[in-house]
Protein backbone atom coordinates (compact mmCIF):
# COMPACT_ATOMS: atom_id res chain seq x y z
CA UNK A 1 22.42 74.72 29.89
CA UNK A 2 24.36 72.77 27.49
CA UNK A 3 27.23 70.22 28.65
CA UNK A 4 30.22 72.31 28.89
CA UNK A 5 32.18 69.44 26.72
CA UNK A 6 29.79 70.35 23.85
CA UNK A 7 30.48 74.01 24.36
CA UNK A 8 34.17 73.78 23.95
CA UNK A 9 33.60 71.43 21.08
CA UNK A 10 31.55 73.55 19.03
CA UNK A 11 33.93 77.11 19.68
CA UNK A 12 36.85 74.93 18.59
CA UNK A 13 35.08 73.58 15.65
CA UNK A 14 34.09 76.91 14.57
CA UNK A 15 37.80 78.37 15.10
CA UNK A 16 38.62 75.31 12.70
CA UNK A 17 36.21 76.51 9.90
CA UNK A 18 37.03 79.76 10.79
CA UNK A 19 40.70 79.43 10.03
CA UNK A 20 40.60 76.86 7.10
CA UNK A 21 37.99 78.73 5.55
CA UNK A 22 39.81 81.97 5.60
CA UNK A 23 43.71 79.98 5.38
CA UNK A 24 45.30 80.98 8.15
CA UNK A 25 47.37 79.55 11.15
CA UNK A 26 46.71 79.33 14.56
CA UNK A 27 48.82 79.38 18.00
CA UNK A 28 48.78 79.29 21.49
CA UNK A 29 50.80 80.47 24.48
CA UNK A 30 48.92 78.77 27.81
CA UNK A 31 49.62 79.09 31.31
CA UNK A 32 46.72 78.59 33.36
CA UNK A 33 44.76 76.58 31.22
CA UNK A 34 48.30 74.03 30.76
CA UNK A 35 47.12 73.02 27.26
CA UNK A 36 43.46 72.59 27.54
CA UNK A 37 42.85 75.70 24.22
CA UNK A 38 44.93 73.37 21.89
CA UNK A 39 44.05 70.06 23.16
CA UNK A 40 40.13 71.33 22.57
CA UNK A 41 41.24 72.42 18.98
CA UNK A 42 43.08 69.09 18.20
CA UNK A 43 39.60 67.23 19.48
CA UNK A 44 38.52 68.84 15.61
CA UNK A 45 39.03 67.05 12.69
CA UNK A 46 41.01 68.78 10.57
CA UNK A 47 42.44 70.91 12.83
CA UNK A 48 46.10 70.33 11.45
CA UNK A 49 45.10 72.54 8.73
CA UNK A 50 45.14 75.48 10.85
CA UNK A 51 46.94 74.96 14.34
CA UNK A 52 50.86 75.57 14.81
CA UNK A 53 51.05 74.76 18.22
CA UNK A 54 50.77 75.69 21.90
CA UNK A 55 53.46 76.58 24.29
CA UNK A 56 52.33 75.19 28.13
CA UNK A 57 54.26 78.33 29.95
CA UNK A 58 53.29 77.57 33.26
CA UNK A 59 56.61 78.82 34.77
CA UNK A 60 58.02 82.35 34.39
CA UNK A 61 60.93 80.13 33.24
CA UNK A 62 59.28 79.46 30.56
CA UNK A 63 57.64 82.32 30.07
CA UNK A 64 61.14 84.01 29.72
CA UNK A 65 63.33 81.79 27.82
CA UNK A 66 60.57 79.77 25.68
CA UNK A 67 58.75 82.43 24.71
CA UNK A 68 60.45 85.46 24.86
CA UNK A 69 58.84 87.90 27.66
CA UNK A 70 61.39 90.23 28.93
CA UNK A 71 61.79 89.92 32.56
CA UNK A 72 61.34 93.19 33.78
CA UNK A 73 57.67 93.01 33.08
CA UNK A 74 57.38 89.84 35.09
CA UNK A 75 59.29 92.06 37.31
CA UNK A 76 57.62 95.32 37.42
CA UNK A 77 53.58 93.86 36.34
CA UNK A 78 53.68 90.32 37.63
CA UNK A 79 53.18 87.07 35.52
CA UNK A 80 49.44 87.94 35.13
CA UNK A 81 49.38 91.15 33.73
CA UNK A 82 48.60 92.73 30.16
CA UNK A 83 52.04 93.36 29.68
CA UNK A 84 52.84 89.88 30.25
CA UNK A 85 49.79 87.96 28.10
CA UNK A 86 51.02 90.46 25.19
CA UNK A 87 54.40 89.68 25.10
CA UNK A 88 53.29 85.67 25.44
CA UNK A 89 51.08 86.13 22.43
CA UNK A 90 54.02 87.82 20.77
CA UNK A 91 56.30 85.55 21.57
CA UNK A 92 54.44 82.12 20.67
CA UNK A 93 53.48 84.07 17.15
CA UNK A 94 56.64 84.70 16.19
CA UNK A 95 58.12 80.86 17.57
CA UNK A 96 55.56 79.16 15.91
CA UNK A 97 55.09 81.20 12.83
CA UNK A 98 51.54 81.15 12.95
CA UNK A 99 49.01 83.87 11.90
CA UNK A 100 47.22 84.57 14.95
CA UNK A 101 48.59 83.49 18.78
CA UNK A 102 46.18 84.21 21.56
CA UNK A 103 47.54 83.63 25.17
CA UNK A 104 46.21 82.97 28.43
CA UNK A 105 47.79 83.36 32.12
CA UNK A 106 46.20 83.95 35.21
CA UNK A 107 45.16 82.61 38.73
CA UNK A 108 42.78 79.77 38.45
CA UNK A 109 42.96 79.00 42.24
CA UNK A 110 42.00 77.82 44.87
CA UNK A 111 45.51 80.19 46.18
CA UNK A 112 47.81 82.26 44.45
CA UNK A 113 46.10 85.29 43.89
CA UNK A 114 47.92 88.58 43.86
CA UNK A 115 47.33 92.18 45.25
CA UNK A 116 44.22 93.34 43.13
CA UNK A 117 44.04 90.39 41.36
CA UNK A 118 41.95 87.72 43.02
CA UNK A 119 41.16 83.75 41.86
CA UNK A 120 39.71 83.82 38.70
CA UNK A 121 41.92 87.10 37.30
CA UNK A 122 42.89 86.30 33.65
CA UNK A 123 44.40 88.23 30.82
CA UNK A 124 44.17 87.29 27.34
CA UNK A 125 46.96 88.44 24.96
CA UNK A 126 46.68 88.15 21.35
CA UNK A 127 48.72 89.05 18.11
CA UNK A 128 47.47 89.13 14.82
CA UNK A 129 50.44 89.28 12.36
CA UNK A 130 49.07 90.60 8.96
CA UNK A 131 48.10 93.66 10.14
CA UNK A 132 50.20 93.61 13.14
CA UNK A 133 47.38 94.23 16.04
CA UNK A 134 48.13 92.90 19.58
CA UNK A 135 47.62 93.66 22.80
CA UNK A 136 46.16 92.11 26.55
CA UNK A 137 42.33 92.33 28.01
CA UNK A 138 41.64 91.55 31.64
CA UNK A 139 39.09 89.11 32.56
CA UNK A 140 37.21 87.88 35.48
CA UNK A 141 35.57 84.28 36.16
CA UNK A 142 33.93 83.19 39.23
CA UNK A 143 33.99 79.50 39.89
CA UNK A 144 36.07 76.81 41.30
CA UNK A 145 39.38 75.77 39.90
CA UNK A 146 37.71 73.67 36.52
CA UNK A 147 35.50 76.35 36.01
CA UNK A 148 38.20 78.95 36.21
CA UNK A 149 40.26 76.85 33.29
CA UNK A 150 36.81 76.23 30.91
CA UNK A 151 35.97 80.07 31.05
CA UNK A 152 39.34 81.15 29.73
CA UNK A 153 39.57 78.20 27.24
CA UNK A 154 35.81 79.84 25.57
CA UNK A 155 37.33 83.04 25.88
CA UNK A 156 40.62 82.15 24.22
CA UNK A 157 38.64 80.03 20.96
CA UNK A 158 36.50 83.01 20.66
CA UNK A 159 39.11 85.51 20.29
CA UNK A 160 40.74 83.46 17.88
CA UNK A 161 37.64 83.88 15.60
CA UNK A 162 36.90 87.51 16.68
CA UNK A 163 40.04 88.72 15.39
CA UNK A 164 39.93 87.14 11.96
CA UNK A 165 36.50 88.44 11.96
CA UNK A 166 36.69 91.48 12.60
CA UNK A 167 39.48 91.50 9.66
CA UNK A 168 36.78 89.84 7.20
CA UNK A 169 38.80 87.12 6.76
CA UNK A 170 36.55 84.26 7.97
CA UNK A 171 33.75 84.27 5.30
């Protein structure tokens, strides 16, 4: 299996020529991952073309008064929930005025997990502003701490692309 340095190189190049090729903006709201989805983006040359930005929302602080999410979901859903990766994704789309803002937050471990949400729980929000689609998935990644973070980074690059995609706006 391939180096997974090479891996996120190559999803992050193709959201670059994804994005430049199709002129739109990129953002990203990251909890778990604390950066690692733009800083793999800004490893691209060229990528100033197409990313915003990146909020690190580690805190539900932040989460709150950076970016927007209403506290009563952190309240009533937890700070890894749907509810809350959608309203992160909203939020870092409309405070970066980019195109498309995915977001990550979740339990990378080795502690911390939650009542039906073990280690390696993630959800992935994402809003796509053009034609106004957003919305949360739930996924699940085995692995130790590192491996929790480089999962949901791949995840978060490919959504990216997927959405634009599946809009036809890539190519």
């Amino acid at each position: 299996m391939a180096d997974r340095s090479v891996i996120l190189n190559e999803k992050a190049l193709m959201l670059v020529e994804a994005f430049k090729k199709a002129g739109l903006t990129v953002g990203f709201a990251e909890s778990l991952t604390g950066g690692l989805i733009s800083a793999s983006v800004v490893n691209i040359p060229g990528a100033s073309a197409v990313l915003k930005g990146s909020v690190v929302s580690y805190t539900n602080e932040i989460k709150e008064n950076v970016l927007g999410v209403p506290s009563r979901i952190i309240d009533d859903h937890t700070e890894v929930s749907e509810e809350c990766a959608k309203a992160m994704a909203e939020g870092a789309k409309r405070l970066l005025n980019c195109d498309v803002a995915v977001s990550v937050t979740g339990i990378a471990g080795p502690t911390g997990d939650l009542p039906g949400k073990p280690v390696g729980t993630v959800y992935m929000g994402y809003c796509y502003s053009n034609e106004h689609i957003s919305g949360a998935i739930r996924l699940n990644f085995n692995g130790d701490r590192d491996t929790i973070r480089s999962e949901t980074v791949l995840a978060a690059l490919e959504c990216a692309v997927h959405l634009i995609e599946r809009q036809g706006l890539s190519g």
